[in-house]
PDB file of N, CA and C in Angstrom:
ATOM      1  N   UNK A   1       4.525   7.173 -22.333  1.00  0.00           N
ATOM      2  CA  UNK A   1       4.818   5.896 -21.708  1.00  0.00           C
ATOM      3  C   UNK A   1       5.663   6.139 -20.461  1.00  0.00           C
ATOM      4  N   UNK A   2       5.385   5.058 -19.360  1.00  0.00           N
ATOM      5  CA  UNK A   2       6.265   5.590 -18.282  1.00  0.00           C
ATOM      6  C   UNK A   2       7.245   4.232 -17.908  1.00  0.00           C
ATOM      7  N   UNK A   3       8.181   4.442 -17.679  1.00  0.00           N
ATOM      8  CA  UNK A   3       9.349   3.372 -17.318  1.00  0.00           C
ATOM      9  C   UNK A   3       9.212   3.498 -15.419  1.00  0.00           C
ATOM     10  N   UNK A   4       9.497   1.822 -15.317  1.00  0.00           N
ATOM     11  CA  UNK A   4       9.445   1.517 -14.070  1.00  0.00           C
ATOM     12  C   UNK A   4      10.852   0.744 -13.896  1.00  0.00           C
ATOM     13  N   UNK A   5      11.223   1.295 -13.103  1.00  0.00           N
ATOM     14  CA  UNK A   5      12.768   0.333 -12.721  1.00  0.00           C
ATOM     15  C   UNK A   5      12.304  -1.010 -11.884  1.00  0.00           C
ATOM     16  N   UNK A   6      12.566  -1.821 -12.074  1.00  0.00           N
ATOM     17  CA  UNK A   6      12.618  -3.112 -11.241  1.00  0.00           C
ATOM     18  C   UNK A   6      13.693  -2.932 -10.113  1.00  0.00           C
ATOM     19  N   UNK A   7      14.325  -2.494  -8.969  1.00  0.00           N
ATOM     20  CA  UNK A   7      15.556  -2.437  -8.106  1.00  0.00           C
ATOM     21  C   UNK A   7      15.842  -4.394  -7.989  1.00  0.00           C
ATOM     22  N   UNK A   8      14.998  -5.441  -8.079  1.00  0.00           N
ATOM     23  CA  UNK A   8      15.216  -6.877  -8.047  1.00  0.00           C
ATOM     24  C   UNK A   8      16.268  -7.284  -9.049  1.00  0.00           C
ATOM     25  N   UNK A   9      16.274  -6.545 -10.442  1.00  0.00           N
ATOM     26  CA  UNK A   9      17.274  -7.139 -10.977  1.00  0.00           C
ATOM     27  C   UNK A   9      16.733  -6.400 -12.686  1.00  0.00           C
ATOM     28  N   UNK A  10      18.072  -5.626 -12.904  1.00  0.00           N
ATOM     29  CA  UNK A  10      17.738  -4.741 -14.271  1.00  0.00           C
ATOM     30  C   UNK A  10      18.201  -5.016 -15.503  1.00  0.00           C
ATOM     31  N   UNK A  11      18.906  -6.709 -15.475  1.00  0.00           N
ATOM     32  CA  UNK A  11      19.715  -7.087 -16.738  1.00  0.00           C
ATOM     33  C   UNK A  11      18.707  -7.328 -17.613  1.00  0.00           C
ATOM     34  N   UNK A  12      17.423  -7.606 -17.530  1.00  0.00           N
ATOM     35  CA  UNK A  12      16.501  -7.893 -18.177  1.00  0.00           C
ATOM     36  C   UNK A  12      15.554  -6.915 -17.823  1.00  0.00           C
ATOM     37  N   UNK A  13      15.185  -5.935 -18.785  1.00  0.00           N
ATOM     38  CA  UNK A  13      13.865  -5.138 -18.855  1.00  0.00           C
ATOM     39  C   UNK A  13      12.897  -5.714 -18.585  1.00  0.00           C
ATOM     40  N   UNK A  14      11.926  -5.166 -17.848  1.00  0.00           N
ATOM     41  CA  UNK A  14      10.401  -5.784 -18.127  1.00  0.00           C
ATOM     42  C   UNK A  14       9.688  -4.753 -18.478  1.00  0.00           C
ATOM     43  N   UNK A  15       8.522  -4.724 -19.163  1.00  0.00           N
ATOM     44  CA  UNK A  15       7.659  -4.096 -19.584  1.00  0.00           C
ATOM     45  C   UNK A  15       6.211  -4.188 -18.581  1.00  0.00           C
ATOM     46  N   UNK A  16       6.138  -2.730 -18.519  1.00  0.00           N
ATOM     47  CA  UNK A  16       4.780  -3.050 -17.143  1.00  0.00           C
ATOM     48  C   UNK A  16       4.102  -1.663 -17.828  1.00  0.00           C
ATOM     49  N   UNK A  17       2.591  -2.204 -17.775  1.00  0.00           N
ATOM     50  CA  UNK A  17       1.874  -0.902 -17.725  1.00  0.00           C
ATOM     51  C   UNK A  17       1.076  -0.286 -16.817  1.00  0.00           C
ATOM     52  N   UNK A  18       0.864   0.735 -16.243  1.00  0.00           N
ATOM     53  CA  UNK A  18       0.592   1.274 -15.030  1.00  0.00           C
ATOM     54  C   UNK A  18      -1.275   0.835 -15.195  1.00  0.00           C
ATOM     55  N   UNK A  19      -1.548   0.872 -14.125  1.00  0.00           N
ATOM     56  CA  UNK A  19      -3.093   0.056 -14.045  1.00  0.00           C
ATOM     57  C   UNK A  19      -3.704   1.852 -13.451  1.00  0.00           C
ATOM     58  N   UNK A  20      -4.958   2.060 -14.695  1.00  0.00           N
ATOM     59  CA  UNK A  20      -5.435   2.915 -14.588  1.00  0.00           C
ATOM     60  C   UNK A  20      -5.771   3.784 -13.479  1.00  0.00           C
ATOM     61  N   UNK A  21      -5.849   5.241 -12.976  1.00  0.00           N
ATOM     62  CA  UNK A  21      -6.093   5.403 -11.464  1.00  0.00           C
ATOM     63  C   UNK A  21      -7.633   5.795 -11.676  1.00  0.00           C
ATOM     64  N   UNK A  22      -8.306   5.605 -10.543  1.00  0.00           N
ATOM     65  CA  UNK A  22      -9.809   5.882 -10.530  1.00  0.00           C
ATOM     66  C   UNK A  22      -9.997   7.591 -10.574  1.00  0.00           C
ATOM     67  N   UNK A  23     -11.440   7.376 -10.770  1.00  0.00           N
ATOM     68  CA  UNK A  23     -11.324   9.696 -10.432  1.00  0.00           C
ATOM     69  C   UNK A  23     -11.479  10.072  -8.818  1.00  0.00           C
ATOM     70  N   UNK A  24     -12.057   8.913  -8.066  1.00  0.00           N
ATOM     71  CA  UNK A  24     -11.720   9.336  -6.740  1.00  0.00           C
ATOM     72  C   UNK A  24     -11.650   7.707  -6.034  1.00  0.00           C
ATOM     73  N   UNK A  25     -11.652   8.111  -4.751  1.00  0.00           N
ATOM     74  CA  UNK A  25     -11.493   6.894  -3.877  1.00  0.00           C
ATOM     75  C   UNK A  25     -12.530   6.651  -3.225  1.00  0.00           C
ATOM     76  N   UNK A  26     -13.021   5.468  -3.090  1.00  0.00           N
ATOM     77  CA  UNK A  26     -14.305   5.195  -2.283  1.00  0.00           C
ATOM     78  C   UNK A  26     -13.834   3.576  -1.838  1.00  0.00           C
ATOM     79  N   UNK A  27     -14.706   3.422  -0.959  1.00  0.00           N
ATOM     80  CA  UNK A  27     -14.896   1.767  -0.251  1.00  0.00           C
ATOM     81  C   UNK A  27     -13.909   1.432   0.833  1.00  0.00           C
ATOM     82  N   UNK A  28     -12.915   0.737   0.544  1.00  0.00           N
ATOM     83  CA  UNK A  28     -11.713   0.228   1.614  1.00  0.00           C
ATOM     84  C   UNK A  28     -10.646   0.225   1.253  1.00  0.00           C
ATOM     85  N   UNK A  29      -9.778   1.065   2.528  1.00  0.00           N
ATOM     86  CA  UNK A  29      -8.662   1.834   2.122  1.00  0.00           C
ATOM     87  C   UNK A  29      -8.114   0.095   3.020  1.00  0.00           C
ATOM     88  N   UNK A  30      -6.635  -0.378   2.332  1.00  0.00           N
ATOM     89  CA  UNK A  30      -6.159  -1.034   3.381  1.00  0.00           C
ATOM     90  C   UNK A  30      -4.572   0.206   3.921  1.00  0.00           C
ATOM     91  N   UNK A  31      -4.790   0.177   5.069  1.00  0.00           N
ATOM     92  CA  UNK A  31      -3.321   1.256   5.510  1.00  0.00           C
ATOM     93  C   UNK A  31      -2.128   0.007   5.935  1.00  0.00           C
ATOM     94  N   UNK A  32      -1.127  -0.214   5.286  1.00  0.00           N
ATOM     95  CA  UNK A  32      -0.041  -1.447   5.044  1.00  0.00           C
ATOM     96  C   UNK A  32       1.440  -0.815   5.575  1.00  0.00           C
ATOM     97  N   UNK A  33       1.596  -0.923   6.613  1.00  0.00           N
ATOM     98  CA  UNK A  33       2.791  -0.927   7.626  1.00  0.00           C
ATOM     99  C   UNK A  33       3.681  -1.777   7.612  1.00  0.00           C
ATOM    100  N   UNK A  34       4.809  -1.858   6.939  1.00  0.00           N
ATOM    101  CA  UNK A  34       5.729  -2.753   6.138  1.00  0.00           C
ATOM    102  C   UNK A  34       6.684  -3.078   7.071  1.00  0.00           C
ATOM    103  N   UNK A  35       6.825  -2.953   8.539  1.00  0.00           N
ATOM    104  CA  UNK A  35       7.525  -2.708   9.896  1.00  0.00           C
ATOM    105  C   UNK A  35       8.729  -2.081  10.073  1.00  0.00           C
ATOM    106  N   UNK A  36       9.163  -0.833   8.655  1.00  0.00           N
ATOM    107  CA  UNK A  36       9.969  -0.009   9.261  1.00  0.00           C
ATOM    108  C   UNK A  36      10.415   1.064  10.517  1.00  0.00           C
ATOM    109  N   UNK A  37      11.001   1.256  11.252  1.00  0.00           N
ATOM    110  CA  UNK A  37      10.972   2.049  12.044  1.00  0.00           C
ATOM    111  C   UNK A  37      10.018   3.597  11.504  1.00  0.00           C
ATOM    112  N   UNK A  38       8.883   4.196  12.623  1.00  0.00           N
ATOM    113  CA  UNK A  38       8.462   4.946  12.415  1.00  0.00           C
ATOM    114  C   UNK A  38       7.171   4.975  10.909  1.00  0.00           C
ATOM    115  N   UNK A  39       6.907   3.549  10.447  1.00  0.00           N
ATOM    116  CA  UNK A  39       6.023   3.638   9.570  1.00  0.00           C
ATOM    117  C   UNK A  39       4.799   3.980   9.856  1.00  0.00           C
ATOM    118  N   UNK A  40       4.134   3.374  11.465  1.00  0.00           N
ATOM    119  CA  UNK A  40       3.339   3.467  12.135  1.00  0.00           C
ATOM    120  C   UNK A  40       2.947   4.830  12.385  1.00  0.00           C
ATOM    121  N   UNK A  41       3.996   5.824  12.381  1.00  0.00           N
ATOM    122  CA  UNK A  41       3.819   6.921  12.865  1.00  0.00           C
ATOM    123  C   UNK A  41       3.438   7.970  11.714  1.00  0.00           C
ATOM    124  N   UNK A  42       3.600   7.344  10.786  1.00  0.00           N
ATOM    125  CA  UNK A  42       3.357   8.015   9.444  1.00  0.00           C
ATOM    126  C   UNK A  42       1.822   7.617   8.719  1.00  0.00           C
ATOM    127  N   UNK A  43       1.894   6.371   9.214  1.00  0.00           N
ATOM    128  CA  UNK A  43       0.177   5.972   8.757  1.00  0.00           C
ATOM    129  C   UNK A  43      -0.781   6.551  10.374  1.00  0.00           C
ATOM    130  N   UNK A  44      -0.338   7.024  11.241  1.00  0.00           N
ATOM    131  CA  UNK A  44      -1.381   7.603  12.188  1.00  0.00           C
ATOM    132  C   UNK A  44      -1.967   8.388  11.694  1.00  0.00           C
ATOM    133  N   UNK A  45      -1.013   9.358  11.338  1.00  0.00           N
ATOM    134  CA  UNK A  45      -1.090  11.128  10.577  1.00  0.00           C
ATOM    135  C   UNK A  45      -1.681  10.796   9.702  1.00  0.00           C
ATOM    136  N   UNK A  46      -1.654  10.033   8.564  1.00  0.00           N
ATOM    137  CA  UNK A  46      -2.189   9.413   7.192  1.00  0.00           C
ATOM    138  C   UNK A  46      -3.707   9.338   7.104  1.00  0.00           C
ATOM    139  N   UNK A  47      -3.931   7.686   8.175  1.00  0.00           N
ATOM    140  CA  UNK A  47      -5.402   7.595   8.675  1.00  0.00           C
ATOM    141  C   UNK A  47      -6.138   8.812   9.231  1.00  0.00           C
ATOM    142  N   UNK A  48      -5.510   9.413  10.001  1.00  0.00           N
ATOM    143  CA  UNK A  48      -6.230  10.832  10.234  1.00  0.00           C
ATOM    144  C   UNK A  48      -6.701  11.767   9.392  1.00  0.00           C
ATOM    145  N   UNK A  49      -5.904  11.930   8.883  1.00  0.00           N
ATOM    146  CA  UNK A  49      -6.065  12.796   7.642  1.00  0.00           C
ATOM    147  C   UNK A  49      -7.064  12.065   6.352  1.00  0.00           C
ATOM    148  N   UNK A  50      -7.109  11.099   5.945  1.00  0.00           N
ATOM    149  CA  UNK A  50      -7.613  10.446   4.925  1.00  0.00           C
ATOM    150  C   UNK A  50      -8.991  10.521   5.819  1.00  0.00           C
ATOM    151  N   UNK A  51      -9.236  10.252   7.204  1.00  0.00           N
ATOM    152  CA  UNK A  51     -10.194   9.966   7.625  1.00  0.00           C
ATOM    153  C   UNK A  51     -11.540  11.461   7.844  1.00  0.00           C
ATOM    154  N   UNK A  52     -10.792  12.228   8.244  1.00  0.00           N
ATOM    155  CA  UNK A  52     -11.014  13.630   7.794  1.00  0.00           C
ATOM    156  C   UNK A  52     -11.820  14.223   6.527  1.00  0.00           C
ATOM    157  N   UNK A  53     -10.853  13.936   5.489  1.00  0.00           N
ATOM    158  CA  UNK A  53     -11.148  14.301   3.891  1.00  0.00           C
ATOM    159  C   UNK A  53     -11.974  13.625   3.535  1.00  0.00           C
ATOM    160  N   UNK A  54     -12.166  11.875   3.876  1.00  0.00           N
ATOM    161  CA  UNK A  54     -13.107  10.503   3.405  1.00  0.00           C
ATOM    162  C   UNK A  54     -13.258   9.938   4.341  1.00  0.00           C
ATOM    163  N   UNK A  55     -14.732  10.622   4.780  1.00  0.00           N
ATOM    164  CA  UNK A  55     -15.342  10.236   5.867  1.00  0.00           C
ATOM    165  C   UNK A  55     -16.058   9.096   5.743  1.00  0.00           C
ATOM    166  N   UNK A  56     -16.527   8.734   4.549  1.00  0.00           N
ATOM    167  CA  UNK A  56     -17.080   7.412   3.847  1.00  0.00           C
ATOM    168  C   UNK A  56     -15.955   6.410   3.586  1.00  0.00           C
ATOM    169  N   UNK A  57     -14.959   6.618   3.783  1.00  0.00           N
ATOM    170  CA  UNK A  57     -13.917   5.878   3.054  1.00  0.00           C
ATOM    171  C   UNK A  57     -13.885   4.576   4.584  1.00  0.00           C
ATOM    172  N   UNK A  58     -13.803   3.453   4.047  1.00  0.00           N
ATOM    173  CA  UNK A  58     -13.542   2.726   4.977  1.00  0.00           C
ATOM    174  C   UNK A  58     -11.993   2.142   5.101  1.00  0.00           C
ATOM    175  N   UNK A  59     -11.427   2.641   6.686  1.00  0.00           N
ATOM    176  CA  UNK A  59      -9.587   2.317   6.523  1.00  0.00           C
ATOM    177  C   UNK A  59      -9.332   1.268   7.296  1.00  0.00           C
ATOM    178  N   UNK A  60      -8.529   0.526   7.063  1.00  0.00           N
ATOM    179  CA  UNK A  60      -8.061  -1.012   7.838  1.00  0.00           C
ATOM    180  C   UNK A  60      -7.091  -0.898   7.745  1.00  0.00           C
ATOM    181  N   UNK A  61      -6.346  -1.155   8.842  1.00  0.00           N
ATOM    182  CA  UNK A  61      -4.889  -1.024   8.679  1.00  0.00           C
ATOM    183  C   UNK A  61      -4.413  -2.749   8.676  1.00  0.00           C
ATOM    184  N   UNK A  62      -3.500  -2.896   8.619  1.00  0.00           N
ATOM    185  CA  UNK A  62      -2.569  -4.211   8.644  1.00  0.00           C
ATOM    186  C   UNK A  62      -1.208  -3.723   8.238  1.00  0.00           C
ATOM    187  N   UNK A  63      -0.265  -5.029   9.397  1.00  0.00           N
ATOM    188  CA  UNK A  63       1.262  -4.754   9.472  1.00  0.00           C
ATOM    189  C   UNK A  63       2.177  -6.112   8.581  1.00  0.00           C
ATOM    190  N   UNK A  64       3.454  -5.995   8.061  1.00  0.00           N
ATOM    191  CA  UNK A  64       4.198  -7.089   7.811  1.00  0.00           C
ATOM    192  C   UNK A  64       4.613  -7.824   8.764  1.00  0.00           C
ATOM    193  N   UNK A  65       4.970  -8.766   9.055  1.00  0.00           N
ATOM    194  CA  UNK A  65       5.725  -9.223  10.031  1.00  0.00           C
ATOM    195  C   UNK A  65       7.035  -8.647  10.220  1.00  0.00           C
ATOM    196  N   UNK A  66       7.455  -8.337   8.728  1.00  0.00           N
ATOM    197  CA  UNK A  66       9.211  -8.042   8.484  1.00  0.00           C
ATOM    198  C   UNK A  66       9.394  -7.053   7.401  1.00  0.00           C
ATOM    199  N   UNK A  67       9.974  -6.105   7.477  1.00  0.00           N
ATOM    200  CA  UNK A  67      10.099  -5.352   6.415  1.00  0.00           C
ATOM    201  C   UNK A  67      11.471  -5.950   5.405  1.00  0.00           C
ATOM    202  N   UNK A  68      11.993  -6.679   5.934  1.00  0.00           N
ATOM    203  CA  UNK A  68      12.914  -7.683   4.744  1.00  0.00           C
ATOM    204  C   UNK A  68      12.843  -8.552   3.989  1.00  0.00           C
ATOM    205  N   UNK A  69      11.324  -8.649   3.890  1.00  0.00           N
ATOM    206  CA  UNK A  69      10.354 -10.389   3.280  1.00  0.00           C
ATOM    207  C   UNK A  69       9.170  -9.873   2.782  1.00  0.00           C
ATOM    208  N   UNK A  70       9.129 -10.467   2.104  1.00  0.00           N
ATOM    209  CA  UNK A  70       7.545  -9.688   1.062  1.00  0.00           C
ATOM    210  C   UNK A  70       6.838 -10.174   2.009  1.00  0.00           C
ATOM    211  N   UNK A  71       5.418  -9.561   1.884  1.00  0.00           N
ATOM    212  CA  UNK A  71       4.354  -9.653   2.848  1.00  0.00           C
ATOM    213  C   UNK A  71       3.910 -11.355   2.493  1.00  0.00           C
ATOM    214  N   UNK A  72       3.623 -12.161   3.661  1.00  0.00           N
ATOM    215  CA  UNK A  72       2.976 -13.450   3.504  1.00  0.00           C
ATOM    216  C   UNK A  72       1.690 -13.622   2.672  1.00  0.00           C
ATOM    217  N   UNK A  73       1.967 -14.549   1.700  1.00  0.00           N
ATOM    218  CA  UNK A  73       0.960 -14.853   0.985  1.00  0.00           C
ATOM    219  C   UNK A  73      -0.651 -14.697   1.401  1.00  0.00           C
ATOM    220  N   UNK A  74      -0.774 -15.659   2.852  1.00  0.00           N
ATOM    221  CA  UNK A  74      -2.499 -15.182   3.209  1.00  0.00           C
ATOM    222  C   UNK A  74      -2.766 -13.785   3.690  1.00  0.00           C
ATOM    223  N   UNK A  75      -2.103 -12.626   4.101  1.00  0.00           N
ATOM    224  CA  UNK A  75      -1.617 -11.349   4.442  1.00  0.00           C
ATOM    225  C   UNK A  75      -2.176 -10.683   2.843  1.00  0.00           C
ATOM    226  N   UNK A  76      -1.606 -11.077   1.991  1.00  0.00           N
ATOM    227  CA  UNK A  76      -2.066 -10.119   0.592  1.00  0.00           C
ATOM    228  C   UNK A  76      -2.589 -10.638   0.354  1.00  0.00           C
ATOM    229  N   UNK A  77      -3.226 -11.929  -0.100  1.00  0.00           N
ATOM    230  CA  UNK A  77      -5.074 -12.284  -0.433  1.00  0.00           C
ATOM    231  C   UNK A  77      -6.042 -11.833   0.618  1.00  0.00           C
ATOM    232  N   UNK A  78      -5.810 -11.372   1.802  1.00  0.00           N
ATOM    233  CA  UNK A  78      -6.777 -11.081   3.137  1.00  0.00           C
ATOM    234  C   UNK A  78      -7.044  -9.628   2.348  1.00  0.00           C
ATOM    235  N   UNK A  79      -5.857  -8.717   2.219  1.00  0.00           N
ATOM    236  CA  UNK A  79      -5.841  -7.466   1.822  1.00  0.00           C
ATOM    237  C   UNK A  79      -6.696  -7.099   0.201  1.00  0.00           C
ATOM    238  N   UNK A  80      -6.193  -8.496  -0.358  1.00  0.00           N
ATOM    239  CA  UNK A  80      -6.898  -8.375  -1.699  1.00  0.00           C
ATOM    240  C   UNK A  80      -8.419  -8.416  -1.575  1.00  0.00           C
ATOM    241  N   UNK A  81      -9.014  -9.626  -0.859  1.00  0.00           N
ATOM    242  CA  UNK A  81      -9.805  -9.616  -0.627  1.00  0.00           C
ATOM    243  C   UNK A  81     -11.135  -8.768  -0.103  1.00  0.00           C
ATOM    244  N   UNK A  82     -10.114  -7.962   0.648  1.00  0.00           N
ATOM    245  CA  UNK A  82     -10.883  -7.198   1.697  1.00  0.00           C
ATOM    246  C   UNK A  82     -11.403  -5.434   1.519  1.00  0.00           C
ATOM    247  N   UNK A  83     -10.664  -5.529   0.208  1.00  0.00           N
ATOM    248  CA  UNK A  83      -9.624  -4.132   0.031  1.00  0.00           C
ATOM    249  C   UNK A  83      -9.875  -3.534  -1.498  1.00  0.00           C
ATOM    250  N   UNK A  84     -10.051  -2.006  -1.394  1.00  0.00           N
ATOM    251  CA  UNK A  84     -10.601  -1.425  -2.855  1.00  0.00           C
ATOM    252  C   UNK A  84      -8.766  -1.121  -3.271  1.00  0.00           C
ATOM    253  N   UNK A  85      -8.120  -0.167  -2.159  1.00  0.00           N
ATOM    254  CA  UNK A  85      -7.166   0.281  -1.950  1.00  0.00           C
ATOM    255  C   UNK A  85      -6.009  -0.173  -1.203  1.00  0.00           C
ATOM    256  N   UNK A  86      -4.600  -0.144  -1.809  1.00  0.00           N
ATOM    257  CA  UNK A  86      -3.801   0.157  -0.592  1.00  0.00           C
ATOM    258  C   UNK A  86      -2.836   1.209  -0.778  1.00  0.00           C
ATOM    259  N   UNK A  87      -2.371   1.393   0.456  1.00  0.00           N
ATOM    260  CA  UNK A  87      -1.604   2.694   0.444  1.00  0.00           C
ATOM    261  C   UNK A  87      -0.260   2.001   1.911  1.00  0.00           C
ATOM    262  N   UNK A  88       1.010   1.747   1.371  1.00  0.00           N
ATOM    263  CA  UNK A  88       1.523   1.209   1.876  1.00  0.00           C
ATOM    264  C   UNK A  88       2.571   2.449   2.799  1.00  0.00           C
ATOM    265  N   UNK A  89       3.305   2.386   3.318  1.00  0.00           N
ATOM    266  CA  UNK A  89       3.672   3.064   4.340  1.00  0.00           C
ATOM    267  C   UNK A  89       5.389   2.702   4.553  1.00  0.00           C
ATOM    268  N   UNK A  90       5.964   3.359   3.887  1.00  0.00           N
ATOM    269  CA  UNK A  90       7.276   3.414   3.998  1.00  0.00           C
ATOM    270  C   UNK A  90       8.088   4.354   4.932  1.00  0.00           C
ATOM    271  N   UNK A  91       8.809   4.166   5.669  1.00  0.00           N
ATOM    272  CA  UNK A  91       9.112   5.187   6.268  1.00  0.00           C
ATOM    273  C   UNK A  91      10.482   4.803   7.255  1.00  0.00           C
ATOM    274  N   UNK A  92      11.399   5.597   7.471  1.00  0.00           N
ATOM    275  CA  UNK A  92      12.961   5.544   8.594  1.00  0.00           C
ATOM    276  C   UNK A  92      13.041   6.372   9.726  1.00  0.00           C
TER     277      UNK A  92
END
């Protein structure tokens, strides 16, 4: 079993179970730039590279407005929608 910390608030446990991983990746990657300094620069290298290895793989990028605010509601149904994958992009 694997434990996930919540950092939102730990007085109350939650119980989460990790959602199975596939055996490979195919369809649409979304690449998710959360607007930290230098995230951009980390999903260049990323997309390159992913694009390289999964040449079939289809990548879309999209940005947050704010990296201090969860991403806007029509922003993650667009992504849900649109999207096999995401691979979000943290970075300082």
């Amino acid at each position: 079993m694997t434990t996930i910390l919540d950092p939102t608030d730990e007085r109350v446990p939650v119980h989460r179970e990790l959602t199975p991983r596939p055996v490979e990746i195919t369809g649409k990657v979304a690449l998710l730039d959360i607007s930290k300094p230098r995230g951009s620069v980390l999903l260049d290298r990323l997309e390159a590279r992913l694009a390289e290895r999964m040449p079939g793989v289809l990548l879309q990028r999209y940005k947050k407005p704010t990296f201090a605010k969860p991403a806007p509601e029509p922003l993650r149904q667009e992504i849900l929608r649109d999207n096999d994958f995401v691979i979000e992009a943290l970075a300082d």
